[in-house]
N, C-alpha and C. Protein backbone atom coordinates (compact mmCIF):
# COMPACT_ATOMS: atom_id res chain seq x y z
N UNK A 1 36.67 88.44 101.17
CA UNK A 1 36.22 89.08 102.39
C UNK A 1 37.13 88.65 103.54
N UNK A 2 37.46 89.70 104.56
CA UNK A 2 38.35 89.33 105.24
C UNK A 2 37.67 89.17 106.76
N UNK A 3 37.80 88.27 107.42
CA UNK A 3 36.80 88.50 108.93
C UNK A 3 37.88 88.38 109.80
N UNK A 4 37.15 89.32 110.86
CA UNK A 4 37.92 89.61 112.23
C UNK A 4 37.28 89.38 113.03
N UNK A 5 37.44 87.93 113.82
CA UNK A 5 36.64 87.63 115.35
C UNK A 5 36.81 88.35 116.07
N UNK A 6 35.53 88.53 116.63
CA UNK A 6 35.48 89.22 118.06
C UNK A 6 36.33 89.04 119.29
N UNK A 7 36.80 87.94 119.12
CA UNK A 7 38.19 87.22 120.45
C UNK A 7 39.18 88.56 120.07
N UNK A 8 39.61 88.72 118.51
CA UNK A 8 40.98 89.07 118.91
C UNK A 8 40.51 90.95 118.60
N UNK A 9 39.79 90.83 118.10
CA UNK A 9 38.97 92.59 117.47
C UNK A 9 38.85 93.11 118.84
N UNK A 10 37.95 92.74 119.72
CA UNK A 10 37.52 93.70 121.07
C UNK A 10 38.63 94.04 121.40
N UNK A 11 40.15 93.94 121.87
CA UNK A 11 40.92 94.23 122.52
C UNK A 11 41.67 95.82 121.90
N UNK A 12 41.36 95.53 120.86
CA UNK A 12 41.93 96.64 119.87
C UNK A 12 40.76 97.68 119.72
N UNK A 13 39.71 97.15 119.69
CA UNK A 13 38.41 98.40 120.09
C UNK A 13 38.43 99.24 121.36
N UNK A 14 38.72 98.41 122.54
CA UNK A 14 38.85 98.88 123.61
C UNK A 14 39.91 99.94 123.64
N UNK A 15 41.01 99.63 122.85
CA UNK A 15 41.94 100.80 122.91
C UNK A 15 40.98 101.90 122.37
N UNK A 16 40.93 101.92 120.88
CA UNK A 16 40.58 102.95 120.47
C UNK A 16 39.69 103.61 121.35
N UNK A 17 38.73 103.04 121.96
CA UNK A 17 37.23 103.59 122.95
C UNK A 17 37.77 104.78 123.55
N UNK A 18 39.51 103.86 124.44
CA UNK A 18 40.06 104.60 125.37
C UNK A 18 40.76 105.33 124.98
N UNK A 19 41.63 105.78 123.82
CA UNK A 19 43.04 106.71 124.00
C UNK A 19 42.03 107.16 122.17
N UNK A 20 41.55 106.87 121.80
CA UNK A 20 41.13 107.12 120.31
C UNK A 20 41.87 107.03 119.38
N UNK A 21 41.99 108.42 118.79
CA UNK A 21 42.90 108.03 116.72
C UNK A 21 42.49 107.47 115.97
N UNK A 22 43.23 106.50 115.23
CA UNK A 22 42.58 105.62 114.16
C UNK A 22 42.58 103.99 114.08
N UNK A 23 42.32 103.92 114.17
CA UNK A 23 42.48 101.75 113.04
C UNK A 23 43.37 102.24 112.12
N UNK A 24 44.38 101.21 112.33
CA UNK A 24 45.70 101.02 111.33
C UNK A 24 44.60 99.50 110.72
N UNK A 25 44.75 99.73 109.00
CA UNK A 25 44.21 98.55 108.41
C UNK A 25 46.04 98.19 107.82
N UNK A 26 46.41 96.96 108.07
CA UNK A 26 47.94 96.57 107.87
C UNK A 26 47.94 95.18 106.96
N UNK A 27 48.44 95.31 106.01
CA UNK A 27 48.79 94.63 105.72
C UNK A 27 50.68 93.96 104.98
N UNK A 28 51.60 93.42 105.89
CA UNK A 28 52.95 93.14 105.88
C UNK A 28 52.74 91.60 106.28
N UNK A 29 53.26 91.54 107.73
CA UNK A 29 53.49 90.23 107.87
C UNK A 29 51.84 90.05 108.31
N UNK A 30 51.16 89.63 107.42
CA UNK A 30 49.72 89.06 108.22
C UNK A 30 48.80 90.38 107.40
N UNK A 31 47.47 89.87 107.64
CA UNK A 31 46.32 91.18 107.55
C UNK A 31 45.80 91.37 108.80
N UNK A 32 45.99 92.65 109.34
CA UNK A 32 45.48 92.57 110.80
C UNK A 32 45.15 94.39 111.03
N UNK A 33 44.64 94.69 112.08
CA UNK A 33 43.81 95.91 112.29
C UNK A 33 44.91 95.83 114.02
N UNK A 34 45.07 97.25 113.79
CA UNK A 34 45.29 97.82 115.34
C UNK A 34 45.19 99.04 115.46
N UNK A 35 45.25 99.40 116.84
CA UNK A 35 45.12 101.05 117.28
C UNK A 35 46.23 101.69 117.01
N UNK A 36 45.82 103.23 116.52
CA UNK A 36 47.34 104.06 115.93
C UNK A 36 47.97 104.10 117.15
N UNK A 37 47.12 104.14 118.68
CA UNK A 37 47.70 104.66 119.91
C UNK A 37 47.53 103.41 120.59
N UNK A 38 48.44 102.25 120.47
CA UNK A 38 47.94 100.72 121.19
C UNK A 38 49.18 101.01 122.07
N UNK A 39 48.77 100.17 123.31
CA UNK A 39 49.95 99.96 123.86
C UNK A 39 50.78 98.79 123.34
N UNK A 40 52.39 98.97 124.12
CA UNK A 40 53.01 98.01 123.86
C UNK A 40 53.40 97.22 124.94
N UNK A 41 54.10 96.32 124.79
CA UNK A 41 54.63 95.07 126.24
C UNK A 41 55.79 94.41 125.27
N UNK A 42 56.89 94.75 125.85
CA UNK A 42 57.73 94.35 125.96
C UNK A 42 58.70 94.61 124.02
N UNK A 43 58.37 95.91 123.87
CA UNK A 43 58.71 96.57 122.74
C UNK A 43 58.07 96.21 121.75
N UNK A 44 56.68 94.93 121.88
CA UNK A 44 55.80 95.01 121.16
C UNK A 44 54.35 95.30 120.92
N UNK A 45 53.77 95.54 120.34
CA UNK A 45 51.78 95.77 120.50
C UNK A 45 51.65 94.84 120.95
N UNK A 46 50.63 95.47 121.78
CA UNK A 46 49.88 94.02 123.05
C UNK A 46 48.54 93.91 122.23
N UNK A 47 48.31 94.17 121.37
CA UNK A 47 46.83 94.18 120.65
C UNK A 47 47.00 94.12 119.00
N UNK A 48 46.83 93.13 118.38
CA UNK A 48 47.13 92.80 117.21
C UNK A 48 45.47 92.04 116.75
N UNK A 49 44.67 92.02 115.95
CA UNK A 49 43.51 91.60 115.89
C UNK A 49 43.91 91.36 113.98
N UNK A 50 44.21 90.11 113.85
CA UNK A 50 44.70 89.19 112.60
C UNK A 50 43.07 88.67 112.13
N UNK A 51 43.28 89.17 110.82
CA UNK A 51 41.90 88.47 110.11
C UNK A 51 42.23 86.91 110.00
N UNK A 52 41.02 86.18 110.19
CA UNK A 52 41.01 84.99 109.99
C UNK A 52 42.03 84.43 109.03
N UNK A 53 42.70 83.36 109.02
CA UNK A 53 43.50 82.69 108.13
C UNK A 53 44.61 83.58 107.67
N UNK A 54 44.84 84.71 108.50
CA UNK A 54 45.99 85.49 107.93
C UNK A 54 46.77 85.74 108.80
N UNK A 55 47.19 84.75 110.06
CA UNK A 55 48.06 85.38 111.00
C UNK A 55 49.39 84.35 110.62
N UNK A 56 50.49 85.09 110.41
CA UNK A 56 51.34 84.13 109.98
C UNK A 56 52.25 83.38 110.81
N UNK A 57 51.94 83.41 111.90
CA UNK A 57 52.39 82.85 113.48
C UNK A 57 51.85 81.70 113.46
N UNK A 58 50.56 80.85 112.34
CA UNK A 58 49.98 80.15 113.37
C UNK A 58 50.13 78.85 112.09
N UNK A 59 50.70 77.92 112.05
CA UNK A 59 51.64 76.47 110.98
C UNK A 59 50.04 76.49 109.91
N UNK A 60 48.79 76.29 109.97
CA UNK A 60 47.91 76.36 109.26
C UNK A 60 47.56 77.25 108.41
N UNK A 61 48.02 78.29 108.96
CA UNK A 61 47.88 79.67 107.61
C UNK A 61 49.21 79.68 107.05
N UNK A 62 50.43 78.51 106.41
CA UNK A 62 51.21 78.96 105.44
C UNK A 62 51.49 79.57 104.31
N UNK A 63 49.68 79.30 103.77
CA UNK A 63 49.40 79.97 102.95
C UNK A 63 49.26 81.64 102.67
N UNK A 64 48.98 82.17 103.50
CA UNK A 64 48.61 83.51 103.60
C UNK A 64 49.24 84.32 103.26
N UNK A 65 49.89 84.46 102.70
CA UNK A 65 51.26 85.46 101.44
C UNK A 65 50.23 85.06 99.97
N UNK A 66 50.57 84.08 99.62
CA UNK A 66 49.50 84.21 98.39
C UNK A 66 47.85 84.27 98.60
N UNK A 67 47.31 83.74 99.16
CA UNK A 67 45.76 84.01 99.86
C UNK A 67 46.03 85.82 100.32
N UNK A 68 46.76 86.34 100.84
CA UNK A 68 47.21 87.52 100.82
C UNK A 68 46.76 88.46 99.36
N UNK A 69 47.48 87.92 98.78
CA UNK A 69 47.62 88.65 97.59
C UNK A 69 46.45 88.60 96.59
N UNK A 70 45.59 87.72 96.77
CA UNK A 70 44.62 87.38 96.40
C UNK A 70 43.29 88.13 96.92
N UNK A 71 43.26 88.20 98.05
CA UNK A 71 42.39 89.17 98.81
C UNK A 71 42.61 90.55 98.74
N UNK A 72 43.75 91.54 98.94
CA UNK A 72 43.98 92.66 98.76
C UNK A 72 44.94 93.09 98.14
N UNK A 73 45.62 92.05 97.24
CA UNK A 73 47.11 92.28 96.67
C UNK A 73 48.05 92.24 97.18
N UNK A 74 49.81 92.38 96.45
CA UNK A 74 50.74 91.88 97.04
C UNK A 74 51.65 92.80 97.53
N UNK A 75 51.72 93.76 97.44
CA UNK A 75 51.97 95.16 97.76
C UNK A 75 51.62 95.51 99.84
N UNK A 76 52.86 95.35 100.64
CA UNK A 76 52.39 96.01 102.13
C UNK A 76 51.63 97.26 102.17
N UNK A 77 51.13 97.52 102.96
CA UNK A 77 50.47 98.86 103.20
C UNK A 77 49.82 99.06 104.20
N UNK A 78 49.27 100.41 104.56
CA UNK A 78 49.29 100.60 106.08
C UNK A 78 48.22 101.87 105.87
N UNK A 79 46.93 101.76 106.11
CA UNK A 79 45.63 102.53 105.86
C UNK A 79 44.99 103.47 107.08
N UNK A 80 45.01 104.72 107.42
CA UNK A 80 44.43 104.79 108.71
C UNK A 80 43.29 105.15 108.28
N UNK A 81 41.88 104.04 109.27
CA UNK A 81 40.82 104.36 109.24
C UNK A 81 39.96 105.34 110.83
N UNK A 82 39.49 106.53 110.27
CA UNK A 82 39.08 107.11 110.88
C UNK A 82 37.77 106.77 112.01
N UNK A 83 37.41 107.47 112.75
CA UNK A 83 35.91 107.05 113.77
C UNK A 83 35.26 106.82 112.84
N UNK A 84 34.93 107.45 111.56
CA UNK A 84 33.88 107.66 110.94
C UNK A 84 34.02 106.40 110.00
N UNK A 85 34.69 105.74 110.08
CA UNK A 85 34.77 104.48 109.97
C UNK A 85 34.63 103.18 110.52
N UNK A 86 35.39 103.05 112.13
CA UNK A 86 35.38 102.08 112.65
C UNK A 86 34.06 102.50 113.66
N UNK A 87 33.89 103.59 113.67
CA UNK A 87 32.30 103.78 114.85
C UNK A 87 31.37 103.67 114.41
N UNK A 88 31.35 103.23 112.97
CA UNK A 88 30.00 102.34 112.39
C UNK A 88 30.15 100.77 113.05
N UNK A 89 31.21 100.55 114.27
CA UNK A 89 30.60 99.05 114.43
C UNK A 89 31.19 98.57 115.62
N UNK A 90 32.00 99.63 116.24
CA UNK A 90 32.49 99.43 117.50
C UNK A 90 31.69 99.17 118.68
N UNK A 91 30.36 99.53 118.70
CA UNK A 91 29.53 99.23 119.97
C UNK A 91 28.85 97.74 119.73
N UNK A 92 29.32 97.26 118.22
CA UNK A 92 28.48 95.87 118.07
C UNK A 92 29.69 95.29 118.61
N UNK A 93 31.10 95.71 118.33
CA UNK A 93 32.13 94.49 118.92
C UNK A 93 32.18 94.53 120.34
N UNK A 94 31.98 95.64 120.77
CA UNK A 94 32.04 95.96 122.80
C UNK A 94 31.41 95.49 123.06
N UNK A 95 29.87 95.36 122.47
CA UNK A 95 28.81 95.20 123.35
C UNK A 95 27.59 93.89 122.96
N UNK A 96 27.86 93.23 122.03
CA UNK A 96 27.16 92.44 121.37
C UNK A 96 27.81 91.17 120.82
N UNK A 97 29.38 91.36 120.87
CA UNK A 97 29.55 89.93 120.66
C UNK A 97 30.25 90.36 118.95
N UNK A 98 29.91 90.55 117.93
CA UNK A 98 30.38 90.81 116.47
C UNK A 98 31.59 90.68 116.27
N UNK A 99 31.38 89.65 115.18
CA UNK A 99 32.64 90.13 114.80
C UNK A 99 32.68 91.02 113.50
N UNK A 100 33.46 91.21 112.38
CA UNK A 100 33.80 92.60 111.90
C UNK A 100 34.30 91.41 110.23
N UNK A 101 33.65 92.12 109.37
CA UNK A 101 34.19 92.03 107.83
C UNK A 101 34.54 92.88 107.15
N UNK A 102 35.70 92.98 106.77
CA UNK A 102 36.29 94.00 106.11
C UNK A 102 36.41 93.54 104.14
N UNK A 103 35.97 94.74 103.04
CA UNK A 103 36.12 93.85 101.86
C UNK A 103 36.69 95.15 101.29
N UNK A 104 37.91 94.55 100.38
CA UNK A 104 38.79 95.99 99.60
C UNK A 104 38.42 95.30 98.18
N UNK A 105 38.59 96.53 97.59
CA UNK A 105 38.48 96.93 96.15
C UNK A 105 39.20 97.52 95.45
N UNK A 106 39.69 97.83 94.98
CA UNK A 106 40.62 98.77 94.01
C UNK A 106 40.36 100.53 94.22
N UNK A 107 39.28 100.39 95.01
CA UNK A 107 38.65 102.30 95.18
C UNK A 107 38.20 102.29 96.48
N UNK A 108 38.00 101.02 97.05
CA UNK A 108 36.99 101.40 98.32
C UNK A 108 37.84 100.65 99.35
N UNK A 109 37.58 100.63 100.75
CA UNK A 109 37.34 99.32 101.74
C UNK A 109 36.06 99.90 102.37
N UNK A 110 35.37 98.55 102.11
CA UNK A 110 33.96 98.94 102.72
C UNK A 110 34.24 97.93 104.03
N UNK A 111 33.20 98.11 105.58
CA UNK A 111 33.32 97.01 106.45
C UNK A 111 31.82 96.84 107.08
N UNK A 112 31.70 95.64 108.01
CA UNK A 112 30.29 95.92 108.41
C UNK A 112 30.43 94.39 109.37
N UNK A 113 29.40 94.28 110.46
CA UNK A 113 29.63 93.63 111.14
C UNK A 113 28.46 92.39 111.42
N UNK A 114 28.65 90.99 111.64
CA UNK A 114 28.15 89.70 111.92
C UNK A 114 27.86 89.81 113.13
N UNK A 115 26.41 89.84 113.21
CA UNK A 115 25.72 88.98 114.66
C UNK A 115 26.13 88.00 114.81
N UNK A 116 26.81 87.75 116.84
CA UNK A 116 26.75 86.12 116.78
C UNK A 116 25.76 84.99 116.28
């Protein structure tokens, strides 16, 4: 199971709220969720929302290439999830604090969201 705190998730909700499209579900350098329409700063996304233990910026997750591969396989890829996806849980991350679990399968990604 992959979790996405609410620290780094809201910022990337807020896009979508505002400009819409989809949730990019990404997985390359890191597992992380962003807006198809995010802004950028300084030729990069200003909104990157890294599942727990998978941001590879940070000396404690060295692991996360194989913990990677282990969770969703080793293969990059790049998923767009629709409203009808992420608006099952966007008013719990705006407005309540949640953070967000995402779990893949070989057929599915199902997600759903943690009360603080």
């Amino acid at each position: 199971m992959l979790l996405f705190k609410n620290a780094v998730l809201k910022p990337v909700m807020e896009e979508l709220q505002v400009k819409g499209g989809n949730l990019l579900f990404v997985k390359d350098e890191g597992i992380y969720l962003m807006a198809e329409k995010g802004a950028y700063l300084d030729g990069r996304r200003q909104h990157i929302a890294y599942a727990d233990d998978f941001d590879p910026r940070l000396p404690e997750n060295e692991d996360w290439y194989e913990n990677a591969g282990l969770e969703v396989g080793y293969d990059d890829f790049g998923e767009f999830l629709g409203r009808d996806f992420w608006g099952t849980f966007i008013n719990q991350v705006l407005h309540k604090g949640c953070d967000v679990f995402i779990e893949v399968s070989e057929t599915k990604i199902r997600a759903g969201y943690l009360e603080p």
